[in-house]
Protein backbone atom coordinates (compact mmCIF):
# COMPACT_ATOMS: atom_id res chain seq x y z
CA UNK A 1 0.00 0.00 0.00
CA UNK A 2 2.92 2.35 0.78
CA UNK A 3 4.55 1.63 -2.72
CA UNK A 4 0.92 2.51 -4.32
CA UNK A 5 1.66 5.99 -2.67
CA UNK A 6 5.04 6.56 -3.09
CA UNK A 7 4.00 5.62 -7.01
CA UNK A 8 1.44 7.90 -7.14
CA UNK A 9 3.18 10.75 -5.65
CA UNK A 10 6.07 10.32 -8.37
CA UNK A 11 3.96 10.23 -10.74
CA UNK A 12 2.20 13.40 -9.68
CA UNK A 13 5.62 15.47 -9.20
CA UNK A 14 6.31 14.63 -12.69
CA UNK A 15 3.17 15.65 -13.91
CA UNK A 16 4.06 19.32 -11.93
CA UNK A 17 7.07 19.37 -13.55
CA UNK A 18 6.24 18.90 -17.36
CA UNK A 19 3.10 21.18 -16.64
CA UNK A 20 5.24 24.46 -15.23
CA UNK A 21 6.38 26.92 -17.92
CA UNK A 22 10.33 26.40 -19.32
CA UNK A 23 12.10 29.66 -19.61
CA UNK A 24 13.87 29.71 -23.50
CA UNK A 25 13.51 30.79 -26.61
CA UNK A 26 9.82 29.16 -27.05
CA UNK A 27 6.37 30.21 -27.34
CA UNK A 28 3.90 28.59 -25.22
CA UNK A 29 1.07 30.31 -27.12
CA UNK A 30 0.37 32.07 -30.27
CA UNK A 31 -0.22 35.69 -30.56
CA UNK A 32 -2.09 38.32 -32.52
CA UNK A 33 -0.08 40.29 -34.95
CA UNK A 34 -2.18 44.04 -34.14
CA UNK A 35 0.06 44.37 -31.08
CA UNK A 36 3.32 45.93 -31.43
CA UNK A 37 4.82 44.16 -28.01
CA UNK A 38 4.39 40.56 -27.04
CA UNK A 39 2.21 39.84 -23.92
CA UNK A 40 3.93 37.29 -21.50
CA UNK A 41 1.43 34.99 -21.50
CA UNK A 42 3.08 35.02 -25.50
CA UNK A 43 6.92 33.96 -24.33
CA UNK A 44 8.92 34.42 -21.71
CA UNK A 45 11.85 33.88 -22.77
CA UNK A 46 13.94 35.88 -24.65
CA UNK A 47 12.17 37.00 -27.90
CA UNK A 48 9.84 38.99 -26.02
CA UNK A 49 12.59 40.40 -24.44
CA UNK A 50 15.08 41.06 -26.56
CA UNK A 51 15.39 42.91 -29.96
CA UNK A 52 17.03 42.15 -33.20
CA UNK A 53 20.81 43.44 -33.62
CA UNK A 54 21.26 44.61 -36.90
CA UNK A 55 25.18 44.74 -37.69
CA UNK A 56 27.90 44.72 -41.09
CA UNK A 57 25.66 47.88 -42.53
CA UNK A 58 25.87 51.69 -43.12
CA UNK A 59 26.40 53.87 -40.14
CA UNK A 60 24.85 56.90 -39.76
CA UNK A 61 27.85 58.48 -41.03
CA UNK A 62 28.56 56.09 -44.03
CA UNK A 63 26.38 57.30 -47.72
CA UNK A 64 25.10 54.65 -50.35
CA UNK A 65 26.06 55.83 -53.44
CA UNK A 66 23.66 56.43 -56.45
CA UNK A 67 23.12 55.27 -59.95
CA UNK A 68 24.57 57.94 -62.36
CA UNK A 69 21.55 57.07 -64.89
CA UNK A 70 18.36 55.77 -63.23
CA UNK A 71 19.24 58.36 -59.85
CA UNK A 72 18.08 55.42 -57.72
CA UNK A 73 20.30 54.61 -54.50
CA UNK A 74 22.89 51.46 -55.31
CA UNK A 75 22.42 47.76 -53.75
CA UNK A 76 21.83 48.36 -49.81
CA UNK A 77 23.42 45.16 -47.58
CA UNK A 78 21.48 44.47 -44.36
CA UNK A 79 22.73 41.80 -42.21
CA UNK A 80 21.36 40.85 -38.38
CA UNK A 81 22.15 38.75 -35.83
CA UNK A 82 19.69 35.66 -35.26
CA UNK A 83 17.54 35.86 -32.00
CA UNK A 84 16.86 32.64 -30.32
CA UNK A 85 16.32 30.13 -33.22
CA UNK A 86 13.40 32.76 -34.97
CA UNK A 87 12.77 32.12 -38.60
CA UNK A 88 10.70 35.34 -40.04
CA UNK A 89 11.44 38.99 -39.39
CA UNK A 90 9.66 42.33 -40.22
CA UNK A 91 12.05 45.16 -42.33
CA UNK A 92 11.09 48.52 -42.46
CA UNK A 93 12.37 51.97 -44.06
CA UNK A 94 11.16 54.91 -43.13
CA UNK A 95 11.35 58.63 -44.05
CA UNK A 96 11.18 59.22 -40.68
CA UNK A 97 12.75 58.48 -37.27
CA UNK A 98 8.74 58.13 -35.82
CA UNK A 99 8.22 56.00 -39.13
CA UNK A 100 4.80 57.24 -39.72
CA UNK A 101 5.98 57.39 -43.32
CA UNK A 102 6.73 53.94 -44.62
CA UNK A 103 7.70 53.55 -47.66
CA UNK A 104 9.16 49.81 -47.87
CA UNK A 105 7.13 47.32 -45.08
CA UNK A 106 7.91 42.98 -45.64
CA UNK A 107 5.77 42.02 -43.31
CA UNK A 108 7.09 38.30 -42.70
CA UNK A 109 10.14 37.93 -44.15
CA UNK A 110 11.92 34.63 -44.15
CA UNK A 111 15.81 34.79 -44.60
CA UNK A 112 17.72 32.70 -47.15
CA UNK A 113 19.61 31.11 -44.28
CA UNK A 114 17.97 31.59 -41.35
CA UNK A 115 20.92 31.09 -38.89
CA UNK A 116 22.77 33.80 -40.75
CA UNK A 117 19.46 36.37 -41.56
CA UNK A 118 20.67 38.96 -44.45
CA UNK A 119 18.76 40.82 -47.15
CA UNK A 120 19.40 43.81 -49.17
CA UNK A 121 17.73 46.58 -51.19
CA UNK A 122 17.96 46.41 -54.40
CA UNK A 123 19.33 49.22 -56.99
CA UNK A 124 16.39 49.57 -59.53
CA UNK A 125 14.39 47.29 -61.85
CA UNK A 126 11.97 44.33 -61.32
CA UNK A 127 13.85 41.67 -58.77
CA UNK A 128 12.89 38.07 -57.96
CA UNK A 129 15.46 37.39 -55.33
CA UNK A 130 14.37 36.00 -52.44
CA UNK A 131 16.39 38.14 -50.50
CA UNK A 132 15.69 41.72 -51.13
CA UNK A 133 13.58 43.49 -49.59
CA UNK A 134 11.22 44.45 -52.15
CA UNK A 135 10.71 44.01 -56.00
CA UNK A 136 11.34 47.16 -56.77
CA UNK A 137 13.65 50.39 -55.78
CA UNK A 138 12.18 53.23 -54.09
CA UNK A 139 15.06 55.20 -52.29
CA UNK A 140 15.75 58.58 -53.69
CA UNK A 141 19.01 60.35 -54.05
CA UNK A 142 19.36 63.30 -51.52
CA UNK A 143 17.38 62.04 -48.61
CA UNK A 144 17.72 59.69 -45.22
CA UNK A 145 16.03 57.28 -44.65
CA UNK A 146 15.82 55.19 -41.35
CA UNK A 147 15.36 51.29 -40.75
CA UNK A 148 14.41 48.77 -38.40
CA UNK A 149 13.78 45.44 -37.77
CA UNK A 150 12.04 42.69 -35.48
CA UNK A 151 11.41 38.98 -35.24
CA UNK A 152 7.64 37.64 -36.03
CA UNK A 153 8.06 34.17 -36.23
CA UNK A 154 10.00 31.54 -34.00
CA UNK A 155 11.40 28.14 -35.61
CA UNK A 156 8.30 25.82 -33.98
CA UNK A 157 6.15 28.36 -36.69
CA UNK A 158 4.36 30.25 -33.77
CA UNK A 159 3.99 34.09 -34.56
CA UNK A 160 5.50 36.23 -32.34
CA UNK A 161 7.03 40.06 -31.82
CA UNK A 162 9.77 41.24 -30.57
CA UNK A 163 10.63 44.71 -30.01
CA UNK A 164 12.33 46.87 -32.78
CA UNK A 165 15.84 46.98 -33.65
CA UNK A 166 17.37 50.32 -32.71
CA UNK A 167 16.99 52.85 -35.19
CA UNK A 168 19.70 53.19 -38.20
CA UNK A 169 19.49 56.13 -40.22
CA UNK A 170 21.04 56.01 -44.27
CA UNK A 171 21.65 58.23 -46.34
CA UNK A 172 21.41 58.67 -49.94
CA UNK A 173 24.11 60.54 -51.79
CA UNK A 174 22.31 63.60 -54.64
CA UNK A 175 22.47 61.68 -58.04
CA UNK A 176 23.23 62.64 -61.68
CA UNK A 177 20.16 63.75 -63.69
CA UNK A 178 17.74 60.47 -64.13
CA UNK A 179 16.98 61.30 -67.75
CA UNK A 180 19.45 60.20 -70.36
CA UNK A 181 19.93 60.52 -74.04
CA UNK A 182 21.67 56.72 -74.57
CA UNK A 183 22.92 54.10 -72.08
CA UNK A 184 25.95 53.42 -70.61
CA UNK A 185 28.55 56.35 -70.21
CA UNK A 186 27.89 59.57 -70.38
CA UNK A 187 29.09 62.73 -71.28
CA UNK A 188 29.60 65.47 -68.90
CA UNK A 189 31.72 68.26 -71.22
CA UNK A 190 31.53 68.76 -73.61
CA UNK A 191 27.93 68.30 -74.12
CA UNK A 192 26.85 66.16 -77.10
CA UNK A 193 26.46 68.09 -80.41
CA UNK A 194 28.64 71.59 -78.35
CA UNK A 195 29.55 73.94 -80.35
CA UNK A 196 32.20 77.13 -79.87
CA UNK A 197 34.89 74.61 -78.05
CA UNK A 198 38.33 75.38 -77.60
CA UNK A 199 40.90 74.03 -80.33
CA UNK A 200 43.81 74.15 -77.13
CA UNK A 201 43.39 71.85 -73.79
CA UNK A 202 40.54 70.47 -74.79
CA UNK A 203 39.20 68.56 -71.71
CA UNK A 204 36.70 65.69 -72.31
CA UNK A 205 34.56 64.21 -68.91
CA UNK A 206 31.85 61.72 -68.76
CA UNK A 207 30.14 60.38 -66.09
CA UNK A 208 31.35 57.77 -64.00
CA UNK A 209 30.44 53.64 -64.15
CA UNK A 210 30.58 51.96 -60.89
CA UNK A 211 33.76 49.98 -59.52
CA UNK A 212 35.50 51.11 -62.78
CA UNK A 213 39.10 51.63 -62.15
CA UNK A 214 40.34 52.54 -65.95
CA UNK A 215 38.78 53.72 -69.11
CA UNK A 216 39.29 54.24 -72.55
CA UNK A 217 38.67 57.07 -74.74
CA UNK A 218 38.99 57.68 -78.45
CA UNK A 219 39.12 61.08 -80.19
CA UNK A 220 38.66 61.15 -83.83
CA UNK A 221 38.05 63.27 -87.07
CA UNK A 222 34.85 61.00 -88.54
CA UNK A 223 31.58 59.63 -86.84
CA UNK A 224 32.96 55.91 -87.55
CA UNK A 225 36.42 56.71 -85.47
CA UNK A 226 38.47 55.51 -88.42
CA UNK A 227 40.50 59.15 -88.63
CA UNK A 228 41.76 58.77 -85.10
CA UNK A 229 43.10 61.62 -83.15
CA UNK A 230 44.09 60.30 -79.93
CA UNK A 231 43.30 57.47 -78.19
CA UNK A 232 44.16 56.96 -74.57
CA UNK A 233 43.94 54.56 -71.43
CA UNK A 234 42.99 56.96 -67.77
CA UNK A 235 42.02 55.90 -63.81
CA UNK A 236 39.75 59.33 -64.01
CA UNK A 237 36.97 60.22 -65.78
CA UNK A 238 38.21 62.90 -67.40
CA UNK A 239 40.87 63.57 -70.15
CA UNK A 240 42.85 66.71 -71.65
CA UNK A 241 43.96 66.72 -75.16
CA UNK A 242 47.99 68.42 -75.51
CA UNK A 243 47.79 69.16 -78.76
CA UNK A 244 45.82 71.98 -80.33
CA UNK A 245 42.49 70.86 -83.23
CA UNK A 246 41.65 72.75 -85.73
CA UNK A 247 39.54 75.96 -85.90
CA UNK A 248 35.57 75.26 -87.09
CA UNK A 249 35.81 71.60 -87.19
CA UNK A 250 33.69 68.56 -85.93
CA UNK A 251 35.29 66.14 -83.91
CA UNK A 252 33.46 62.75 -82.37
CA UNK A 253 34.44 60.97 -79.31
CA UNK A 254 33.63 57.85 -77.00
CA UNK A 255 34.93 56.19 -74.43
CA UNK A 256 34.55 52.30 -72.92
CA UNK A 257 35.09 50.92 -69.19
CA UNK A 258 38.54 48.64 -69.41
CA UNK A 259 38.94 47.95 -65.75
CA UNK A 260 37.91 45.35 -63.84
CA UNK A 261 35.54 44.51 -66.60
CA UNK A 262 35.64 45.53 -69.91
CA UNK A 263 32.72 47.50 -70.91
CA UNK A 264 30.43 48.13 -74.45
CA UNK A 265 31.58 51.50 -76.24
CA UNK A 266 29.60 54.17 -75.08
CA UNK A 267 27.47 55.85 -77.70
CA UNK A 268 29.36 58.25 -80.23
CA UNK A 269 29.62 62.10 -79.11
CA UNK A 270 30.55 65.08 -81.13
CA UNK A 271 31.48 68.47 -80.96
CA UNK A 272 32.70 71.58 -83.11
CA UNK A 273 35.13 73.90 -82.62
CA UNK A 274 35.05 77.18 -82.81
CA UNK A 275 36.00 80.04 -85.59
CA UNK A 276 39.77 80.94 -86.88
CA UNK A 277 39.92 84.26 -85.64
CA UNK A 278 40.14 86.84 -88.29
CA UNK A 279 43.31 87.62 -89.63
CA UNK A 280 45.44 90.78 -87.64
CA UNK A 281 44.59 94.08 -90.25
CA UNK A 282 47.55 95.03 -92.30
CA UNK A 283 49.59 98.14 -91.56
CA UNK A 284 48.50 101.57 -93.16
CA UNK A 285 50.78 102.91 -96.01
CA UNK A 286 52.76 105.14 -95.55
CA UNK A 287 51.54 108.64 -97.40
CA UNK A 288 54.25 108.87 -100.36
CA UNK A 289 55.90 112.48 -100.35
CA UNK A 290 53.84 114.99 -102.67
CA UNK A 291 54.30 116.29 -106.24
CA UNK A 292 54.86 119.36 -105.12
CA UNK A 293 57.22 118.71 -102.72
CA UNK A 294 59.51 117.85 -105.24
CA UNK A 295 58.76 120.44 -106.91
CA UNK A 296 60.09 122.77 -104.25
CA UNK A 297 63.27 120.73 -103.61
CA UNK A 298 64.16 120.72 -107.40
CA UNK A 299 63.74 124.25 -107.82
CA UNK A 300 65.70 124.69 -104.60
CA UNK A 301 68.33 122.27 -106.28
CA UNK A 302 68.79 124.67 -109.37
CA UNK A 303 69.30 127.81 -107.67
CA UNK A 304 71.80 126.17 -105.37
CA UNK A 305 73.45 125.23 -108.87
CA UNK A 306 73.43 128.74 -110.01
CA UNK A 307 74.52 130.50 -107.38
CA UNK A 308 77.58 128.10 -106.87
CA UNK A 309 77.72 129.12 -110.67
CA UNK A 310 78.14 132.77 -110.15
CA UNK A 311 80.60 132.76 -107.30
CA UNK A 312 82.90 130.75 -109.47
CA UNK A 313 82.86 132.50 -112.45
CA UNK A 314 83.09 136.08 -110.43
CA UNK A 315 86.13 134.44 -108.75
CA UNK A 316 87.70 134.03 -111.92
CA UNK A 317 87.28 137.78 -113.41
């Protein structure tokens, strides 16, 4: 009889035991997604605790870059440490710090590998990766815009929220104009189809192509670049020409990425030079010395004569 109790007092201590909440990572209960903080009926442990950290990004300090011909902000790289096994987050950018303008939102988000969690934001056009953000690019050059991020879903698939992230703030840098008259590189100066350009130091510039490191350029007489000029390699994206052109002549340009990769040839540019300047007036005649001028010294000439005459010959009487 006093085994029967000591067997059913085991067996309700273990019962206790299983039945008491274990303090983890876990849910013990799903929650609504309406409220922004988890209850603790929800989970005690540490995702209702703890927020997301996001790390390897842009600091405040630190601005993306922009496309030269689209203006839109280049690839953003968002990485985040993983918070107790959880398997979906939430990503949003804001306009604001109180982000009560949203302009991206993923709601659940599911990492490529969720025990590393990345994503990024993409630089323009349509995008099917699973990992960005959002199928298309919104950011705009010249503004800041402010992310944050939080856990909604643990590993066992129960929905949960965490707090937010802390607050990081990026910056877009001012792009080039978004409109453009051909793709690839651009020119910058002289402008395509200039006119009135100097035939000394003439400096050529086009806009830059991302990661480039060298680049190509061709000056020549003819629209098919068979009268070449000058052709040379540069890091920059600008070049100055020694020697002088001529006066009121067309001249046709492009250049091409070489470095790392080796880009198309931009589209064909041209300019003209300007006027010869006119010719320097030639010097004003001298005036010629007058008839009667010499007149005047010939008659002076033959009285000289006589008189020289007359003092000889009354010399000689």
């Amino acid at each position: 009889m006093k085994r029967d109790k000591w067997y059913l007092a085991l067996i309700i201590t273990s019962l206790i035991i299983l039945a008491s909440p274990v303090s983890g990572c876990m849910p013990t209960a799903p929650r609504e997604e309406t409220s922004s903080l988890p209850s603790s009926t929800t989970s005690p442990g540490d995702i209702a605790e703890s927020e997301p950290e996001i790390i390897d990004t842009p600091s405040d300090e630190t601005q993306i870059g922009s496309d030269p011909v689209s203006g839109q902000s280049q690839d953003i790289d968002l990485y985040w440490e993983q918070l107790c096994l959880s398997s979906e987050y939430q990503v949003q950018i804001a306009k604001d710090p109180e982000f009560t303008i949203i302009v991206v939102d993923t709601g659940d988000f599911a990492p490529a590998d969720p025990t590393s969690p990345a994503a990024y934001y993409p630089a323009g056009g349509r995008i099917s990766s699973p990992s960005s953000l959002t199928p298309w690019a919104s950011l705009e050059s010249g503004h800041t815009y402010y992310l944050r991020i939080r856990v909604r879903q643990a590993a066992t698939g129960q929905h949960m929220l965490s707090p937010w992230s802390e607050v990081q703030a990026i910056t877009i840098d001012s792009g080039l104009p978004a409109s453009s008259s051909s793709y690839g590189l651009q020119p910058m100066y002289p402008k395509n189809g200039d006119i009135n350009c100097p035939v000394k130091s003439t400096s050529l510039a086009w806009s830059p192509l991302k990661d480039t490191t060298k680049y190509r350029i061709v000056l020549a007489e003819d629209a098919a670049m068979t009268q070449v000029v000058k052709e040379a390699d540069v890091t920059t994206t600008a070049y100055e020409y020694d020697g002088q052109l001529e006066y009121d002549q067309s001249y046709f340009w492009r250049v091409m990425a070489l470095e790392p990769v080796p880009s198309d040839w931009s589209a064909t540019f041209s300019f003209q030079t300007k006027a010869a300047p006119p010719p320097p007036p030639e010097p004003a005649p001298q005036p010629g010395t007058p008839l009667w001028a010499w007149v005047v010294i010939a008659t002076g000439l033959a009285l000289l004569i006589a008189m020289i005459a007359l003092v000889f010959r009354a010399r000689q009487r």
